[in-house]
C-alpha atoms as a PDB file:
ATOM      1  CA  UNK A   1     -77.932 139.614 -40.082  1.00  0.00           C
ATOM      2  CA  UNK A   2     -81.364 137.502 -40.687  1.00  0.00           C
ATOM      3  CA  UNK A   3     -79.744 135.115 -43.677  1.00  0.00           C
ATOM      4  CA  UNK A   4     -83.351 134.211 -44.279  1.00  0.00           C
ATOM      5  CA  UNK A   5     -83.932 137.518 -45.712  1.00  0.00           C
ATOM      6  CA  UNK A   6     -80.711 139.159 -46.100  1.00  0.00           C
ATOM      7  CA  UNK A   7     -78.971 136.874 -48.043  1.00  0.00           C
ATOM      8  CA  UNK A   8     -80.689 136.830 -51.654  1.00  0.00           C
ATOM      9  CA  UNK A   9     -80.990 133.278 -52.942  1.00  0.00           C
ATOM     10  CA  UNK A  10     -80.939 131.879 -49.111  1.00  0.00           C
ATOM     11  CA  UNK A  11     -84.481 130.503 -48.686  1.00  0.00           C
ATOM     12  CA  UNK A  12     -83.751 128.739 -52.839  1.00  0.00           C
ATOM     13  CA  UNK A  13     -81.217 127.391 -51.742  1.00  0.00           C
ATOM     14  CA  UNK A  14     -81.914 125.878 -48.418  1.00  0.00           C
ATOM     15  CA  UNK A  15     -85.383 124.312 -50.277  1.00  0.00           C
ATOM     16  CA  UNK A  16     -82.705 122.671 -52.766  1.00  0.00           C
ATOM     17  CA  UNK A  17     -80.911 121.410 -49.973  1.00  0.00           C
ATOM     18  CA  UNK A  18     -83.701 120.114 -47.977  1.00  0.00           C
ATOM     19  CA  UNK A  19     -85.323 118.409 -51.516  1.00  0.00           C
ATOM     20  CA  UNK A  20     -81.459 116.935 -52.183  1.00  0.00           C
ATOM     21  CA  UNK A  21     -81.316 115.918 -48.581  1.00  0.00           C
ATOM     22  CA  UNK A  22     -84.607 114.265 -47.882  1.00  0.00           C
ATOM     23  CA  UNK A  23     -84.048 112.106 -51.558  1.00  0.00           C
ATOM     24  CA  UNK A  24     -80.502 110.955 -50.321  1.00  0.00           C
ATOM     25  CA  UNK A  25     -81.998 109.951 -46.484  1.00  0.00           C
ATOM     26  CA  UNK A  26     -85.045 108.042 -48.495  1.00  0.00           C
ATOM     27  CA  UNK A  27     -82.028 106.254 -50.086  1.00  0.00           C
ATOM     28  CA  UNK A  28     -80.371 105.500 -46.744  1.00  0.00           C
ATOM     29  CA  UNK A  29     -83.863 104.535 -45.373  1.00  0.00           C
ATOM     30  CA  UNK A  30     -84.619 101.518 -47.850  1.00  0.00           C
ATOM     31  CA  UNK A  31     -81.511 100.600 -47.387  1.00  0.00           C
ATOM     32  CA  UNK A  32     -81.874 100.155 -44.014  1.00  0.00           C
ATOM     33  CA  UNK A  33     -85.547  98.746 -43.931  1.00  0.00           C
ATOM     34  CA  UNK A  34     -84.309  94.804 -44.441  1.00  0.00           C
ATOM     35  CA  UNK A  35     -81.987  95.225 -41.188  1.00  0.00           C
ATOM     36  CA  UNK A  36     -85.357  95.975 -39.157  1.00  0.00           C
ATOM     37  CA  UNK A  37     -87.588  92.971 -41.656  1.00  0.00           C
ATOM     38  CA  UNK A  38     -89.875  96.355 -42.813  1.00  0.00           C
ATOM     39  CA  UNK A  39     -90.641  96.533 -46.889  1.00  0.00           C
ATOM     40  CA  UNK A  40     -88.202  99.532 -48.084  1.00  0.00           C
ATOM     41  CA  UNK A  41     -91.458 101.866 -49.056  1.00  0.00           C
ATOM     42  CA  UNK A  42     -92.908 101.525 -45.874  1.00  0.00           C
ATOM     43  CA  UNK A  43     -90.154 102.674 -44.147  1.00  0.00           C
ATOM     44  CA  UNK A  44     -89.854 105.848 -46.581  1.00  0.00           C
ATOM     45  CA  UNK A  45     -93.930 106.111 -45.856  1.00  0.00           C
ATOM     46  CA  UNK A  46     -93.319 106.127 -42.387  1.00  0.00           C
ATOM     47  CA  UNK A  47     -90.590 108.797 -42.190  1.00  0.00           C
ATOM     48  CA  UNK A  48     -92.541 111.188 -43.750  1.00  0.00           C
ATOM     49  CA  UNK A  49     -94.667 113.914 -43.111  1.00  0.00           C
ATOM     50  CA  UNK A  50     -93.250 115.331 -39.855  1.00  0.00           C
ATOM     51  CA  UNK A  51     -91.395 118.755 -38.950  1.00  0.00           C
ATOM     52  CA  UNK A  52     -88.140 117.459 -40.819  1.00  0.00           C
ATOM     53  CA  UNK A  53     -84.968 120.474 -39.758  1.00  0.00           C
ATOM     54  CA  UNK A  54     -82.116 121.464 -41.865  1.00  0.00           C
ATOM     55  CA  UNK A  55     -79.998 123.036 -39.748  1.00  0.00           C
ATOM     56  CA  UNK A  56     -76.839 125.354 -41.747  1.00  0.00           C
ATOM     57  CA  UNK A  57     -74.183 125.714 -38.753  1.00  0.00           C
ATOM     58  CA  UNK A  58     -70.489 126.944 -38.935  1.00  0.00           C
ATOM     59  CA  UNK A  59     -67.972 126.705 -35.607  1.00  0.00           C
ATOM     60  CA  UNK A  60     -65.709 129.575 -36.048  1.00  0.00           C
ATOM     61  CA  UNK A  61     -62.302 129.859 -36.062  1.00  0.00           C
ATOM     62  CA  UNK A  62     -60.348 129.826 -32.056  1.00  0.00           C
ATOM     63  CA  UNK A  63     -57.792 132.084 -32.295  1.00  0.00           C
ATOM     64  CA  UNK A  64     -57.402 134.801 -29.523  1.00  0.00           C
ATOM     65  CA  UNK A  65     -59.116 132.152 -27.015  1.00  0.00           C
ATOM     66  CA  UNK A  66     -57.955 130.040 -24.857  1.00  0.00           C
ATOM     67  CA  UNK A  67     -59.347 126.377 -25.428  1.00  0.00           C
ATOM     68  CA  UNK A  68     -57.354 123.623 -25.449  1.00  0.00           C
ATOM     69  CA  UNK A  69     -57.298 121.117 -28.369  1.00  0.00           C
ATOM     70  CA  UNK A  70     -59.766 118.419 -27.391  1.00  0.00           C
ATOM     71  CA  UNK A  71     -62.226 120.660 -25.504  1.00  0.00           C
ATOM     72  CA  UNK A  72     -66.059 119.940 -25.962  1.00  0.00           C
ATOM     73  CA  UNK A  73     -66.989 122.368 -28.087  1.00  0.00           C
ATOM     74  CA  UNK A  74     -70.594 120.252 -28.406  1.00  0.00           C
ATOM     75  CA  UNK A  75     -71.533 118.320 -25.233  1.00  0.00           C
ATOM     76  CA  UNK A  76     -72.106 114.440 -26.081  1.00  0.00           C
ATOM     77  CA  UNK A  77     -75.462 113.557 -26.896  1.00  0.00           C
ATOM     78  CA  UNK A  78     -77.790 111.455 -29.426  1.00  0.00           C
ATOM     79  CA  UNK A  79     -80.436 113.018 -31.618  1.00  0.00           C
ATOM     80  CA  UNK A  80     -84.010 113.304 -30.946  1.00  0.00           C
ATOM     81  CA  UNK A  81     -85.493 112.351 -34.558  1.00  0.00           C
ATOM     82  CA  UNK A  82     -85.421 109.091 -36.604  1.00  0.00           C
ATOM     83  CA  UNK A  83     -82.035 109.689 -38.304  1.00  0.00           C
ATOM     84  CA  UNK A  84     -80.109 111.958 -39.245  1.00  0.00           C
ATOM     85  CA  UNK A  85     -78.223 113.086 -42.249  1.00  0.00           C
ATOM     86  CA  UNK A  86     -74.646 115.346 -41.837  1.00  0.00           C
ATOM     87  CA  UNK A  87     -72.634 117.129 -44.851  1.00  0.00           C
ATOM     88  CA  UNK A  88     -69.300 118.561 -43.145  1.00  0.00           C
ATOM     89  CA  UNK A  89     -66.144 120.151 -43.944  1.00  0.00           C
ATOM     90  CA  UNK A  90     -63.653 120.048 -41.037  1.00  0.00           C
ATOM     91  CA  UNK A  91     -62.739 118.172 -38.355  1.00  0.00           C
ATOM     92  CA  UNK A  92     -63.985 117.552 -34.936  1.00  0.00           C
ATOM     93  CA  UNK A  93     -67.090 115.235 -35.423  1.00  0.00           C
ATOM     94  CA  UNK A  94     -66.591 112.255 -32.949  1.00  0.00           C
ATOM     95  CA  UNK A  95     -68.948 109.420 -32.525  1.00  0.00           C
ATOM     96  CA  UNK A  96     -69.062 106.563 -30.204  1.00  0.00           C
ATOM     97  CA  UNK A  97     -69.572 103.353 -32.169  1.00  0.00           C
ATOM     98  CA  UNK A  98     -71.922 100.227 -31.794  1.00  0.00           C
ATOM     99  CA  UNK A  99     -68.868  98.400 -29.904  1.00  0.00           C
ATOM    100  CA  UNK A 100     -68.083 101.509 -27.749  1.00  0.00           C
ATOM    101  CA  UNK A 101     -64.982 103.040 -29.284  1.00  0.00           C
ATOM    102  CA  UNK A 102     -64.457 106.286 -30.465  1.00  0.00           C
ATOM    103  CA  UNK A 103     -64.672 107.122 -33.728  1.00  0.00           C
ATOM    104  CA  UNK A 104     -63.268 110.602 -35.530  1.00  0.00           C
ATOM    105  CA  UNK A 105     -64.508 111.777 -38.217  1.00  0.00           C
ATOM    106  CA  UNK A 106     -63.322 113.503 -41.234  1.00  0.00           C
ATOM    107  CA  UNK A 107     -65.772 113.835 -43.610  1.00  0.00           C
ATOM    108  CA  UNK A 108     -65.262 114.793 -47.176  1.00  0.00           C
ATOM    109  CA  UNK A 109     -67.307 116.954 -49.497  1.00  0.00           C
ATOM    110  CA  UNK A 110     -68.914 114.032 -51.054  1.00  0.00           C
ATOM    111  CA  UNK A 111     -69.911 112.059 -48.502  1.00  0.00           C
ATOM    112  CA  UNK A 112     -73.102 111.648 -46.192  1.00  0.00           C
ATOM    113  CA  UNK A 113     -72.861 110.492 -42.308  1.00  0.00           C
ATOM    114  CA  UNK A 114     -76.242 108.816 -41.263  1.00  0.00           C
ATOM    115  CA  UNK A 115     -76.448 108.626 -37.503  1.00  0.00           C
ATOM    116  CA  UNK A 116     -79.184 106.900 -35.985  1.00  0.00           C
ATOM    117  CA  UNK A 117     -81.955 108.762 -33.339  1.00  0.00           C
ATOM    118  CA  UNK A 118     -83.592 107.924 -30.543  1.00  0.00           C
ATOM    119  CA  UNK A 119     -86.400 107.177 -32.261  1.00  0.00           C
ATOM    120  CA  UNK A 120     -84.848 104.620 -34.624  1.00  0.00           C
ATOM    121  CA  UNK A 121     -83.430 102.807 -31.680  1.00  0.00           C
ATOM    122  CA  UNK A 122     -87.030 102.353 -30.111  1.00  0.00           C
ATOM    123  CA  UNK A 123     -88.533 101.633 -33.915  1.00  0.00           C
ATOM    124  CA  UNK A 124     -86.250  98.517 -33.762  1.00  0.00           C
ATOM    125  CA  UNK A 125     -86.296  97.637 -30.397  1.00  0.00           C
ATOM    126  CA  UNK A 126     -82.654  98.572 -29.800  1.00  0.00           C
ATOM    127  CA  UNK A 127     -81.357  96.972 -32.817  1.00  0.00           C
ATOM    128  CA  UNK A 128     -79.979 100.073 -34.338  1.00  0.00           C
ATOM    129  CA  UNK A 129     -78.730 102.285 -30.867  1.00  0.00           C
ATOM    130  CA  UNK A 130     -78.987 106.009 -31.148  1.00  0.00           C
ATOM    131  CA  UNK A 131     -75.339 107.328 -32.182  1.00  0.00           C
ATOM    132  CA  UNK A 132     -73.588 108.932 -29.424  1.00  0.00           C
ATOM    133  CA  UNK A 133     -71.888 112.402 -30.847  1.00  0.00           C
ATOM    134  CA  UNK A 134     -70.354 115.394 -29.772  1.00  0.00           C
ATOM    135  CA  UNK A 135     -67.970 117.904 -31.077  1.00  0.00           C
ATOM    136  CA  UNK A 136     -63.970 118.575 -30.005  1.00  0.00           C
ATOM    137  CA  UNK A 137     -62.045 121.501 -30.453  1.00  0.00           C
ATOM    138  CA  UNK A 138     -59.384 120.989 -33.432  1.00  0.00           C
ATOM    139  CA  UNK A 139     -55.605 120.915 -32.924  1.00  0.00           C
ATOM    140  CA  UNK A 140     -55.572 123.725 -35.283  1.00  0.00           C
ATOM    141  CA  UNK A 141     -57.333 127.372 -33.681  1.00  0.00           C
ATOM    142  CA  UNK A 142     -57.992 128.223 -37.591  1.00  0.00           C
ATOM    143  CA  UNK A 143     -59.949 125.477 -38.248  1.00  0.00           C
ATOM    144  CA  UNK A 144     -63.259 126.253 -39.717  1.00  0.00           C
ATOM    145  CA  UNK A 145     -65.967 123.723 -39.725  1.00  0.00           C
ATOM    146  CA  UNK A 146     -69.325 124.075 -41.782  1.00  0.00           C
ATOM    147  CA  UNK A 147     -72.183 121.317 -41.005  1.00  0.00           C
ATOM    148  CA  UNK A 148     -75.793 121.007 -43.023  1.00  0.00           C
ATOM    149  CA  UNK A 149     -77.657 118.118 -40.918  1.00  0.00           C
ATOM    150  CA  UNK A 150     -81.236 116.846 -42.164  1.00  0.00           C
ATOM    151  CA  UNK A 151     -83.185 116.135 -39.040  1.00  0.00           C
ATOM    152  CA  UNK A 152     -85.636 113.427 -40.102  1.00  0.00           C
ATOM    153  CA  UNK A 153     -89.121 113.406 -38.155  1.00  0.00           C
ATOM    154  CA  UNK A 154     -92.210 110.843 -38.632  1.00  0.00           C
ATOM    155  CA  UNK A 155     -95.461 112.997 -38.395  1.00  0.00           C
ATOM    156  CA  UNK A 156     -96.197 113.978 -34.983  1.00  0.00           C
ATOM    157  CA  UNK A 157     -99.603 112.078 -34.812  1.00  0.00           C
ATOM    158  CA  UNK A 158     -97.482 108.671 -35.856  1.00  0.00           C
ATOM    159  CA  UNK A 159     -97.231 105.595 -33.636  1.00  0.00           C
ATOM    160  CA  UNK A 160     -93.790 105.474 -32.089  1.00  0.00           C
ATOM    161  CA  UNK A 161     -93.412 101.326 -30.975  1.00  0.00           C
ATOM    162  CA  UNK A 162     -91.448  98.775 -31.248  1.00  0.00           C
ATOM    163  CA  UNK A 163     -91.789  97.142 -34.041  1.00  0.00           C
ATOM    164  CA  UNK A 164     -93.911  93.799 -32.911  1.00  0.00           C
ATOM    165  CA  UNK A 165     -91.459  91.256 -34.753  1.00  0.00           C
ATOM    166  CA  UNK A 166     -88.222  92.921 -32.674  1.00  0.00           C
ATOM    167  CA  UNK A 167     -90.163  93.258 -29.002  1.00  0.00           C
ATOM    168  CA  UNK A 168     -88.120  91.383 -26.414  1.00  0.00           C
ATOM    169  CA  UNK A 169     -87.987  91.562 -22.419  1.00  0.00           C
ATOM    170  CA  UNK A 170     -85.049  93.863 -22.403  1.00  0.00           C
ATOM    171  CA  UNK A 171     -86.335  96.439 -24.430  1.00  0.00           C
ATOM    172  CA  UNK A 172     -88.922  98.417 -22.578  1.00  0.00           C
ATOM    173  CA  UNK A 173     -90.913 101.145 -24.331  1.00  0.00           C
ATOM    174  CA  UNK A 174     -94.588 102.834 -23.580  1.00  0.00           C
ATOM    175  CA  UNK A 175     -96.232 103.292 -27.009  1.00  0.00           C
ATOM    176  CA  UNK A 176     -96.717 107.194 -27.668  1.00  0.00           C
ATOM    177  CA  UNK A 177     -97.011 109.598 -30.726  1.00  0.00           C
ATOM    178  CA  UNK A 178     -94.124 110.830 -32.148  1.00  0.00           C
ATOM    179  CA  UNK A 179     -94.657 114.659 -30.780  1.00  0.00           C
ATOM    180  CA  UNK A 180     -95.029 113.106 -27.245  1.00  0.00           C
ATOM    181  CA  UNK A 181     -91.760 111.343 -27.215  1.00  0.00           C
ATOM    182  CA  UNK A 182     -90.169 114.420 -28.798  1.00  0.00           C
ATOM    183  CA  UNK A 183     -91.629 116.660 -26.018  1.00  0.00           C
ATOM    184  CA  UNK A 184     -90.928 114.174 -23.786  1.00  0.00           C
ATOM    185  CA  UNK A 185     -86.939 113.819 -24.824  1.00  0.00           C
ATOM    186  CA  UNK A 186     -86.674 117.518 -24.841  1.00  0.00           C
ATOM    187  CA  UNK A 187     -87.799 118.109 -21.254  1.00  0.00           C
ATOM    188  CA  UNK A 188     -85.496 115.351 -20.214  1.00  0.00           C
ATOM    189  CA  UNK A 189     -82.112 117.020 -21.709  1.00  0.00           C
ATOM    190  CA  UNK A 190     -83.129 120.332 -20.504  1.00  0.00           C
ATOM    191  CA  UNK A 191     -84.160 121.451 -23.606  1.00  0.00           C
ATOM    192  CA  UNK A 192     -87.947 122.127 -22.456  1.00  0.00           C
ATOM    193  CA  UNK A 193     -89.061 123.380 -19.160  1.00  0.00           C
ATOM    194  CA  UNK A 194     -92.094 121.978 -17.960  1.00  0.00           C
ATOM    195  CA  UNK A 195     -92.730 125.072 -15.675  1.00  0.00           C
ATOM    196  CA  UNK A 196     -92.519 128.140 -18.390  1.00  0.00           C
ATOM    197  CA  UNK A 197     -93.714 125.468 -21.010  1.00  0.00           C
ATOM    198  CA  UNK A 198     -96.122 123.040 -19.890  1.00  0.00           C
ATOM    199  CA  UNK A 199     -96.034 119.765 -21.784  1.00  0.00           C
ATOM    200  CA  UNK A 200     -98.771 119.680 -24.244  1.00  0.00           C
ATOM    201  CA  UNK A 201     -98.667 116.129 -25.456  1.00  0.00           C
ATOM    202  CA  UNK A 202     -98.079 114.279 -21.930  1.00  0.00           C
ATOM    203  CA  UNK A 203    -101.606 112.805 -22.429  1.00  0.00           C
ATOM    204  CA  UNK A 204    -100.751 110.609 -25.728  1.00  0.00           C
ATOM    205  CA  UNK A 205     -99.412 107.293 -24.063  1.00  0.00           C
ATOM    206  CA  UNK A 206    -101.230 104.013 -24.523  1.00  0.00           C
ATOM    207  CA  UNK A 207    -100.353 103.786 -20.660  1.00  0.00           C
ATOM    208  CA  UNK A 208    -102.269 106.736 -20.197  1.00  0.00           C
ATOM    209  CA  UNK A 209    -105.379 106.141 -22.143  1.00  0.00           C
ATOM    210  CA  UNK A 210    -104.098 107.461 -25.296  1.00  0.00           C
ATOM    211  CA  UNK A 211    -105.180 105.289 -28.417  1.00  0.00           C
ATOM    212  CA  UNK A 212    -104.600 105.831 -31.940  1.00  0.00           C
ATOM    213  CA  UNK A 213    -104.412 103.398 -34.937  1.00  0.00           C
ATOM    214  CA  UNK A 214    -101.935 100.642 -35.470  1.00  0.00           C
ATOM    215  CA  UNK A 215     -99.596 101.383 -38.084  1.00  0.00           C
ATOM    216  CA  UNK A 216     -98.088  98.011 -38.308  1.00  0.00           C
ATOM    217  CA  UNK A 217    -100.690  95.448 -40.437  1.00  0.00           C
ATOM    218  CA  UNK A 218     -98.560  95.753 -43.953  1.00  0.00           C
ATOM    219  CA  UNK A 219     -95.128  96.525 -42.226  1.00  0.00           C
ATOM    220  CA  UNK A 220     -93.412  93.306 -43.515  1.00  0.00           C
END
């Protein structure tokens, strides 16, 4: 069935969960705006305004088939947004930590995972590395595990840099919009293919031309 419009109440209750969401990841934002030297509010400013996702998924039960404990069930990967926020009730949720050792999560119902994106590694210049994730099979077949993630996006139109006071030699980036580095992740992990779909924003790099305002005069 369409939930959207089969299930009464749906489309109430994801805008309750998106409003809930998007306070809780403002909360997670200002909190992380002194590790990058940005004032709280302009952090919050500038992680607003884009295509933000809540995404409602559920990984059934594995009885009858035959996939061994451990099996990818979600291929590794890191997120293409700012950051992300994950409710989850179940196991399987592993992450690869800052260090480079695996990390399994068990989340409980009160409790909100905040996983860095791509773009918050580039934002701070590397600082704060995109969290490596994927999904395993549980040792149980009737495991059930429900997710609601909050997919944070800037506006599309938004400066995506380094921020000037975190530049260094080893961290290379080409100044873009936000909806060309999304485009531009996409068709790199397969997502988008440039044949069917040609890239619409490919023109909106400062290498290429492309200029648009600085966003950075108040940022500290």
């Amino acid at each position: 069935p369409n939930l959207a419009t089969d299930w009464p109440g749906f489309d109430d209750t994801r805008e309750r969960v998106h409003a809930e969401l998007r306070t809780r990841v403002d909360i997670v934002l200002r909190a992380i705006a002194p590790l990058i030297g940005v004032k709280p509010e302009w952090l919050v400013r500038y992680a607003s305004g884009g295509d933000d996702i809540v995404r409602f998924l559920r990984y059934f039960p594995l009885r009858g088939h035959s996939f061994p404990s451990g099996t990818l069930r979600s291929a590794k990967h890191t997120d293409v947004n700012l950051l992300t926020g994950l409710m989850s009730r179940g196991k399987g949720l592993v992450v690869r930590t800052k260090s480079g050792h695996r990390l399994e999560l068990d989340i409980a119902s009160d409790q909100l995972v905040v996983q860095m994106g791509d773009f918050m590694e580039v934002l701070s210049g590397g600082l704060l590395p995109a969290t490596e994730h994927w999904v395993e099979n549980p040792d149980s077949l009737d495991t059930v595990r429900d997710s609601i993630a909050f997919f944070t996006h800037p506006h599309g139109l938004r400066c995506l840099d380094v921020l000037p006071h975190l530049r260094r030699d080893d961290f290379s980036w080409d100044p873009c919009t936000e909806r060309a580095a999304t485009e531009k992740r996409l068709i790199e992990i397969g997502i988008l293919d440039p044949i069917k779909n040609p890239p619409k924003y490919a023109h909106e790099f400062v290498s290429k031309g492309y200029n648009f305002p600085s966003p950075w005069p108040d940022h500290i």
